[in-house]
C-alpha atoms as a PDB file:
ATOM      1  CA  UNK A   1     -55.442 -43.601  13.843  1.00  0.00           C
ATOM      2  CA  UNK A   2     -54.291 -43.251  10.440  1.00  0.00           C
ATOM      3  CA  UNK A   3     -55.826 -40.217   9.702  1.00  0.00           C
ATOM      4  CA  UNK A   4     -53.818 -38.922  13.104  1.00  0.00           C
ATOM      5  CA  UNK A   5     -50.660 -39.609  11.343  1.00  0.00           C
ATOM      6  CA  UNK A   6     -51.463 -38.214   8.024  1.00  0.00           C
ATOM      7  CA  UNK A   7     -52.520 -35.119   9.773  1.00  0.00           C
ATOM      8  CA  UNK A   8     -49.078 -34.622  12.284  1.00  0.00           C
ATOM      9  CA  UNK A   9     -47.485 -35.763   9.085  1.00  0.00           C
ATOM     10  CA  UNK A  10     -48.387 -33.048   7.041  1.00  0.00           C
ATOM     11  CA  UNK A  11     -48.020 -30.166  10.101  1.00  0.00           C
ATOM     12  CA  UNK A  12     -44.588 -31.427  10.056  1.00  0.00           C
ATOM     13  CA  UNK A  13     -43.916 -31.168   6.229  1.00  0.00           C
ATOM     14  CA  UNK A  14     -45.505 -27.385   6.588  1.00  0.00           C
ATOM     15  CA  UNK A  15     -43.229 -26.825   9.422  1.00  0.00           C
ATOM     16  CA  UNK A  16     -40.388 -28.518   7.404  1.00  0.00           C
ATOM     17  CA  UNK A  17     -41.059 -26.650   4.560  1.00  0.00           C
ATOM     18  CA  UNK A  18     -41.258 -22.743   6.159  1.00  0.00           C
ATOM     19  CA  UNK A  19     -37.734 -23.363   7.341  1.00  0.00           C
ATOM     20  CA  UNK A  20     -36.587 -24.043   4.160  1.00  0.00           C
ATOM     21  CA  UNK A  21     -38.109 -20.759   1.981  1.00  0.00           C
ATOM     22  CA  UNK A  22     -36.640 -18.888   5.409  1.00  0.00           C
ATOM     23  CA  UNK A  23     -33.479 -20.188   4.541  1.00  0.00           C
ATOM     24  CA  UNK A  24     -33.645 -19.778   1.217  1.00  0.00           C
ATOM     25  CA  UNK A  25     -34.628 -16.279   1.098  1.00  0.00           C
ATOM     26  CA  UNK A  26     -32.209 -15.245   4.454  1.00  0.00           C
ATOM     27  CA  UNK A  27     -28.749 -14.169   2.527  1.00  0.00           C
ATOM     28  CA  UNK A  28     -25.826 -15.894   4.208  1.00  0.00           C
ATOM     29  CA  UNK A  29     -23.271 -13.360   5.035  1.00  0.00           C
ATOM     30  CA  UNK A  30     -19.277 -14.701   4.582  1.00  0.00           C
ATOM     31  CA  UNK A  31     -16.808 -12.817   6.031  1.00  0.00           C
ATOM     32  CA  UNK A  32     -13.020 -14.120   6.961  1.00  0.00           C
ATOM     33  CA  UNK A  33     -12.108 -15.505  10.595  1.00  0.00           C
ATOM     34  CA  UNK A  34     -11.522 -12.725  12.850  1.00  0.00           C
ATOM     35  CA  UNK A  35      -9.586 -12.838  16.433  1.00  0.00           C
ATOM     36  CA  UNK A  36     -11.305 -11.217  19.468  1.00  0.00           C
ATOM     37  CA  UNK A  37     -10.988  -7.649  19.702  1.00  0.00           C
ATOM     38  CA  UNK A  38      -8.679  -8.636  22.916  1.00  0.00           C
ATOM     39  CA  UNK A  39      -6.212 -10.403  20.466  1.00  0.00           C
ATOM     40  CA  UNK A  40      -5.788  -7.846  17.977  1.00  0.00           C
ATOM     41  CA  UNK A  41      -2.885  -5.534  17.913  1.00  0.00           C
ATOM     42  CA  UNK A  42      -3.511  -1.797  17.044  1.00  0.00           C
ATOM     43  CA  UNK A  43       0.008  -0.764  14.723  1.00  0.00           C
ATOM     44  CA  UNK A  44       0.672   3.291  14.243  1.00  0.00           C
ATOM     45  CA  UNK A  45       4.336   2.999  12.610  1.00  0.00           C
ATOM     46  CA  UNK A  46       5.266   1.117   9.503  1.00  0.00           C
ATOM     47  CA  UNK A  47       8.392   1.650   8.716  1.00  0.00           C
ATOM     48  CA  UNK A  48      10.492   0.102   5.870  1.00  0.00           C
ATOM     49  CA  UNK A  49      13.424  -0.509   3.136  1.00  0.00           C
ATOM     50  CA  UNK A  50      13.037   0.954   0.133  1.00  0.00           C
ATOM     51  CA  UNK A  51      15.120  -0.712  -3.080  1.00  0.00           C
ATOM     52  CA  UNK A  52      13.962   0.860  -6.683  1.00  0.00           C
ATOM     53  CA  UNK A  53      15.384   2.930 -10.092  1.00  0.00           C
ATOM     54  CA  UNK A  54      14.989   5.826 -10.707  1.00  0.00           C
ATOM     55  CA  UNK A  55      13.590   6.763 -14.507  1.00  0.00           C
ATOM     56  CA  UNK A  56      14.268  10.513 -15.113  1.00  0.00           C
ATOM     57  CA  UNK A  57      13.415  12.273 -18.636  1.00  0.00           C
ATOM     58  CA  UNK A  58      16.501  12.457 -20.952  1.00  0.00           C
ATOM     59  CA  UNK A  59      19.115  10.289 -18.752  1.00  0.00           C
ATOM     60  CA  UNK A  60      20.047   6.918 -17.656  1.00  0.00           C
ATOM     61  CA  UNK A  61      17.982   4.892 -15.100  1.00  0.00           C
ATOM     62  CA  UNK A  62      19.889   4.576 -12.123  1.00  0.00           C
ATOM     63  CA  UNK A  63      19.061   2.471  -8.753  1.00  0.00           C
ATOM     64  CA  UNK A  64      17.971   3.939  -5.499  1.00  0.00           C
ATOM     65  CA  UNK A  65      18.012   2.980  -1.852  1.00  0.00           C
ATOM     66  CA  UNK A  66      15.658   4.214   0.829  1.00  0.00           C
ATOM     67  CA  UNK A  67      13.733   4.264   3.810  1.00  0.00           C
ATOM     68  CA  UNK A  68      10.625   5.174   4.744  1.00  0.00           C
ATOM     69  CA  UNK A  69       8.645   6.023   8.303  1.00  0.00           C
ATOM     70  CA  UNK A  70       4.788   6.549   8.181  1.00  0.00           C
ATOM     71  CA  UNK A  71       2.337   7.089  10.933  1.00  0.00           C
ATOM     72  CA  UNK A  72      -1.193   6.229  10.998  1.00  0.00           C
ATOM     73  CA  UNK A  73      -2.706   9.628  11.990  1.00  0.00           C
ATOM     74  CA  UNK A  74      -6.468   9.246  11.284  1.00  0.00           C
ATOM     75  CA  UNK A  75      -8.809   6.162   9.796  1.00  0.00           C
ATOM     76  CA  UNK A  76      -6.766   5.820   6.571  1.00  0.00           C
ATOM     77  CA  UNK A  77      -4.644   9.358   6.512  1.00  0.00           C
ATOM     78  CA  UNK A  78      -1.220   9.011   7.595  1.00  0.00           C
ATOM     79  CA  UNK A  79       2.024  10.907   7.715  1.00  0.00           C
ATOM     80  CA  UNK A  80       5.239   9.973   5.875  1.00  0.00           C
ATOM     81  CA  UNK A  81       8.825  10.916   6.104  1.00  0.00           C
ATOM     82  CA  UNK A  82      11.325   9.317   3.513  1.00  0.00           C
ATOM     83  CA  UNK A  83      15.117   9.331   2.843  1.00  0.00           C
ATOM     84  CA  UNK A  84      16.584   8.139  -0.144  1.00  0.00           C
ATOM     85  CA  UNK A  85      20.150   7.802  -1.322  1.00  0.00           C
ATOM     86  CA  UNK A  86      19.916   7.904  -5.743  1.00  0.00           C
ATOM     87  CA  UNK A  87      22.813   8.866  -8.675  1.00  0.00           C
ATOM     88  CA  UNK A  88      22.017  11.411 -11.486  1.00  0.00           C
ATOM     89  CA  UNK A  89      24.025  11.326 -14.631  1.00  0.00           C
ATOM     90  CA  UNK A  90      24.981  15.287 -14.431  1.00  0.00           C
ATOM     91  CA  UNK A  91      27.610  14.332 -18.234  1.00  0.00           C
ATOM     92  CA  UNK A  92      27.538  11.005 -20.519  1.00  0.00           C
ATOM     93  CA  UNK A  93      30.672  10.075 -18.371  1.00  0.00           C
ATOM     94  CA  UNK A  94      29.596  11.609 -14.702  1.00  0.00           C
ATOM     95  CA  UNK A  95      27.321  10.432 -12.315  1.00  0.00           C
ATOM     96  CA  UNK A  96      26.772  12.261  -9.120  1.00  0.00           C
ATOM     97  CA  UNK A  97      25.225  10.491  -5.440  1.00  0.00           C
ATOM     98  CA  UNK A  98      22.767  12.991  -4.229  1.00  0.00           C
ATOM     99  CA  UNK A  99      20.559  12.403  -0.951  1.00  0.00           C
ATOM    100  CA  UNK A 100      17.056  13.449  -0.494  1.00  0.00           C
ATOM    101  CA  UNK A 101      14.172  13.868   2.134  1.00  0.00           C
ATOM    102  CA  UNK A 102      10.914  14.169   2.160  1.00  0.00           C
ATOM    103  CA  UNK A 103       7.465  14.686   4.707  1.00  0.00           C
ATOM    104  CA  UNK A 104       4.582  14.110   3.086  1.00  0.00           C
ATOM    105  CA  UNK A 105       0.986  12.395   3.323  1.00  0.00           C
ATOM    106  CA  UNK A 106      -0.764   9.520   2.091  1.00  0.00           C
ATOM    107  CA  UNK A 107      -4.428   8.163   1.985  1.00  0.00           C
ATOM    108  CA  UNK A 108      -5.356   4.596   2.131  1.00  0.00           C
ATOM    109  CA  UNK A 109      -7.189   4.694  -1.264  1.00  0.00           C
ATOM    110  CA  UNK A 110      -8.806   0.737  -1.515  1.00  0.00           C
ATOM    111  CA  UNK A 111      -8.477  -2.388   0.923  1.00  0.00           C
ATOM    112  CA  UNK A 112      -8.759  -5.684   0.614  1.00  0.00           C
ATOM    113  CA  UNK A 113      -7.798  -9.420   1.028  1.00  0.00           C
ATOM    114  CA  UNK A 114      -5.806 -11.541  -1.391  1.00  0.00           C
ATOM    115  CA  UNK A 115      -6.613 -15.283  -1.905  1.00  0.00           C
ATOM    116  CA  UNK A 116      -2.696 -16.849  -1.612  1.00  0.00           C
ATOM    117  CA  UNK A 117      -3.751 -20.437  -1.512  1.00  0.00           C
ATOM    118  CA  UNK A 118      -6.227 -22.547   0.750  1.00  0.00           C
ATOM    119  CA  UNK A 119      -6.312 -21.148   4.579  1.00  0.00           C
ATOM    120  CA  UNK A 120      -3.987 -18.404   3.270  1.00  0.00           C
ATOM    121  CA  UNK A 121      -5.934 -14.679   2.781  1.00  0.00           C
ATOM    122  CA  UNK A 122      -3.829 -11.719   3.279  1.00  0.00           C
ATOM    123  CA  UNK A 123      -4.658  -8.096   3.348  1.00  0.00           C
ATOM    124  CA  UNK A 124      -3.787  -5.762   1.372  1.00  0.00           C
ATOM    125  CA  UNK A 125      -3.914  -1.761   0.412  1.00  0.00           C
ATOM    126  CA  UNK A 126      -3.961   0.096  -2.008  1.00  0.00           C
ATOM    127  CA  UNK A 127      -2.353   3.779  -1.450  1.00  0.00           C
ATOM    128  CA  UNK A 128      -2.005   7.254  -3.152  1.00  0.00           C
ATOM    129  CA  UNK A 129       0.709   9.730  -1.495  1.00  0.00           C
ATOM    130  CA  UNK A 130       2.003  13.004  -1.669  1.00  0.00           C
ATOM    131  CA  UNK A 131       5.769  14.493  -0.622  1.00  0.00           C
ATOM    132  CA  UNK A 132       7.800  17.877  -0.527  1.00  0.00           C
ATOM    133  CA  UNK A 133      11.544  17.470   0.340  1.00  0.00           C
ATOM    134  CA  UNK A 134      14.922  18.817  -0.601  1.00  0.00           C
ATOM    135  CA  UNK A 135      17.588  16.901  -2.640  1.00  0.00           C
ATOM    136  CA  UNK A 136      21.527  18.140  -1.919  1.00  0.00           C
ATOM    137  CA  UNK A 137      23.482  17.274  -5.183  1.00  0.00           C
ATOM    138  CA  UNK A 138      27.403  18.152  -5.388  1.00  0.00           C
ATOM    139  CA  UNK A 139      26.684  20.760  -2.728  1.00  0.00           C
ATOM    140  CA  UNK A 140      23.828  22.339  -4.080  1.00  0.00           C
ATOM    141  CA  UNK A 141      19.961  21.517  -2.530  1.00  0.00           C
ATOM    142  CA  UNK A 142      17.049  22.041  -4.493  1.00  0.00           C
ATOM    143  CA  UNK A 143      13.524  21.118  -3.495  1.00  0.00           C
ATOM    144  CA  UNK A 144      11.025  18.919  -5.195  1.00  0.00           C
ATOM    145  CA  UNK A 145       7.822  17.326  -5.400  1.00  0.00           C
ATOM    146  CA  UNK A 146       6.494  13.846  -5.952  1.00  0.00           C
ATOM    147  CA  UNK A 147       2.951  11.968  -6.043  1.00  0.00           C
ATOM    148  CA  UNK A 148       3.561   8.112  -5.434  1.00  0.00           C
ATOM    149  CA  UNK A 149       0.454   5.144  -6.297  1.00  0.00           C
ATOM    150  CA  UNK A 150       1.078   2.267  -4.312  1.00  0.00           C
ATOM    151  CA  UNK A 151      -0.116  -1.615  -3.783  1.00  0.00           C
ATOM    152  CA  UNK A 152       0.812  -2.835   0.056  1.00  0.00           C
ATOM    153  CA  UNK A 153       0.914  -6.464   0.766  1.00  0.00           C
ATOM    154  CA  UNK A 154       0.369  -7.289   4.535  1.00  0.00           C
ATOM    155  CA  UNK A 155       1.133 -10.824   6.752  1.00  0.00           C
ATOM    156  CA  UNK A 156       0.980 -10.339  10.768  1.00  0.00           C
ATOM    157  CA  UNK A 157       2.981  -7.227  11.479  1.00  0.00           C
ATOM    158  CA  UNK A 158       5.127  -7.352   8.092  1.00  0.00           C
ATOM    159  CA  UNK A 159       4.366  -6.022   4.768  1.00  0.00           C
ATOM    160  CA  UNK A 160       5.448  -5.384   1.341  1.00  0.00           C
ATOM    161  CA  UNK A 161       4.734  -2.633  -1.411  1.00  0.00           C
ATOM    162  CA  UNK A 162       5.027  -1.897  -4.986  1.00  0.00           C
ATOM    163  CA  UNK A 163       5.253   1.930  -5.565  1.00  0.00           C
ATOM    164  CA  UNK A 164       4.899   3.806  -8.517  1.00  0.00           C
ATOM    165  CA  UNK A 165       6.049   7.645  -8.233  1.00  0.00           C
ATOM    166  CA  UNK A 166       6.458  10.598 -10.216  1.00  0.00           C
ATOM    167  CA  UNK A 167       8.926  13.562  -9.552  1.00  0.00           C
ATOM    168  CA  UNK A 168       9.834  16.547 -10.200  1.00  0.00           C
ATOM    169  CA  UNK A 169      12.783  18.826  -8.744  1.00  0.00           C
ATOM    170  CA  UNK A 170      13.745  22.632  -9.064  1.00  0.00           C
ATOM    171  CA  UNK A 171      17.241  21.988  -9.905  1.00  0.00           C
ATOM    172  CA  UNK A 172      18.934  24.173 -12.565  1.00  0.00           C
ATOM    173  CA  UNK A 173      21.595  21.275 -13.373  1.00  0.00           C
ATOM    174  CA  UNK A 174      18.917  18.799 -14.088  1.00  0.00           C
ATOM    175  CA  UNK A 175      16.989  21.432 -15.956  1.00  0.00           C
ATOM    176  CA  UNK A 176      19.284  22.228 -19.024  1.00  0.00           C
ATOM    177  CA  UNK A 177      19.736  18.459 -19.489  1.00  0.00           C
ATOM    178  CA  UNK A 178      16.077  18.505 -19.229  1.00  0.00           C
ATOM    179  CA  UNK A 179      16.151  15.645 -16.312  1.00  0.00           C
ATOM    180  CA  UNK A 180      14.693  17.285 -13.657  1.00  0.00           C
ATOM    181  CA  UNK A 181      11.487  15.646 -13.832  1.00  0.00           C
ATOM    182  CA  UNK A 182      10.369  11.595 -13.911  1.00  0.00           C
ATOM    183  CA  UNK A 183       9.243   8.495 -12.544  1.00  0.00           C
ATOM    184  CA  UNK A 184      10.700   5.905  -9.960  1.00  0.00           C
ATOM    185  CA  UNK A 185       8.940   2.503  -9.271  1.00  0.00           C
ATOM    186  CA  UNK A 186      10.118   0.485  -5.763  1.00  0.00           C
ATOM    187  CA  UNK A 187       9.608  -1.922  -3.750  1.00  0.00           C
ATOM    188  CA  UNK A 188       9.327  -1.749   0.215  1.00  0.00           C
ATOM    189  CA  UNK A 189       9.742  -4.387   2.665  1.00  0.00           C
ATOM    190  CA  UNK A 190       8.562  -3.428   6.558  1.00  0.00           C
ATOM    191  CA  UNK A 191       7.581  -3.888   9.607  1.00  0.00           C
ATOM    192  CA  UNK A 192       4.374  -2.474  11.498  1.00  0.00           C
ATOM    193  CA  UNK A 193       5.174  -1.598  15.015  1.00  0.00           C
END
């Protein structure tokens, strides 16, 4: 009889023991809590508040207001179309309002999820875009260009961004004071509809 238990008790300490090296050797996957595919809410717009300065070459920052429309056209490509509302110094004493749009595209670059604090992960992206618009200055439009790096913050349907952009514009004024090209950083607050 004792023999019988030694035996069952060793079949049992095999058994015992193949689960473990299974478990041991099976990697365990971690991924975040996800809703059912009926619960989740498919967004195309975003579409947002724009508050920043604008850093041209040779001339005094100046702050900017804008807003922004983008629509998810493919995986991560999606269209843009932007109006902003800036100042340029056009003399030491004169600065002019001037407003501008642009179309454009941008590429969802790298995404992610933050760590805020315990049960708190939020997603985020980062972005690179490109634009073509027109700016009309003290009745004159010129056109420019722009390329824009970006970090988007997301919670439910609302987001934020920190954008980084660089400019230039075909404007003659700008050109002899040697402004017409330069950087702009922002931040956007939005909505995802």
């Amino acid at each position: 009889m004792k023999n019988v238990f030694i035996v069952i008790c060793l079949f049992s300490a095999m058994s015992a023991h193949a689960d473990v090296d299974t478990l041991i050797y099976q990697p365990k996957i971690l991924s975040p809590e996800l809703k059912s595919d009926l619960d989740v809410a498919e967004y195309k717009w975003l579409l947002g508040l724009k508050l920043g300065q604008m850093l041209p070459e040779n001339s005094d920052s100046s702050s900017k207001i804008g807003f922004s429309a983008n629509y998810l056209i493919w995986e991560q490509w999606y269209a843009t179309a932007q109006i902003d509302l800036n100042e340029w110094q056009l003399t030491p004493n004169t600065t002019e309002s001037a407003i501008a749009w642009s179309v454009g595209a941008g590429y969802s670059v790298l995404q992610g999820a933050a760590y805020i604090t315990d049960g708190l992960t939020l997603p985020w992206q980062m972005y690179a875009q490109l634009n073509v618009g027109e700016q009309s200055l003290k009745q004159a439009s010129s056109t420019f260009a722009s390329g824009a790096l970006g970090w988007q913050l997301s919670n439910d349907n609302n987001y934020a961004a920190l954008e980084w952009r660089h400019f230039q514009i075909n404007d003659d004024r700008l050109k002899q004071l040697n402004s017409d090209k330069g950087y702009e950083w922002s931040i956007t607050f939005g909505k995802y509809f």
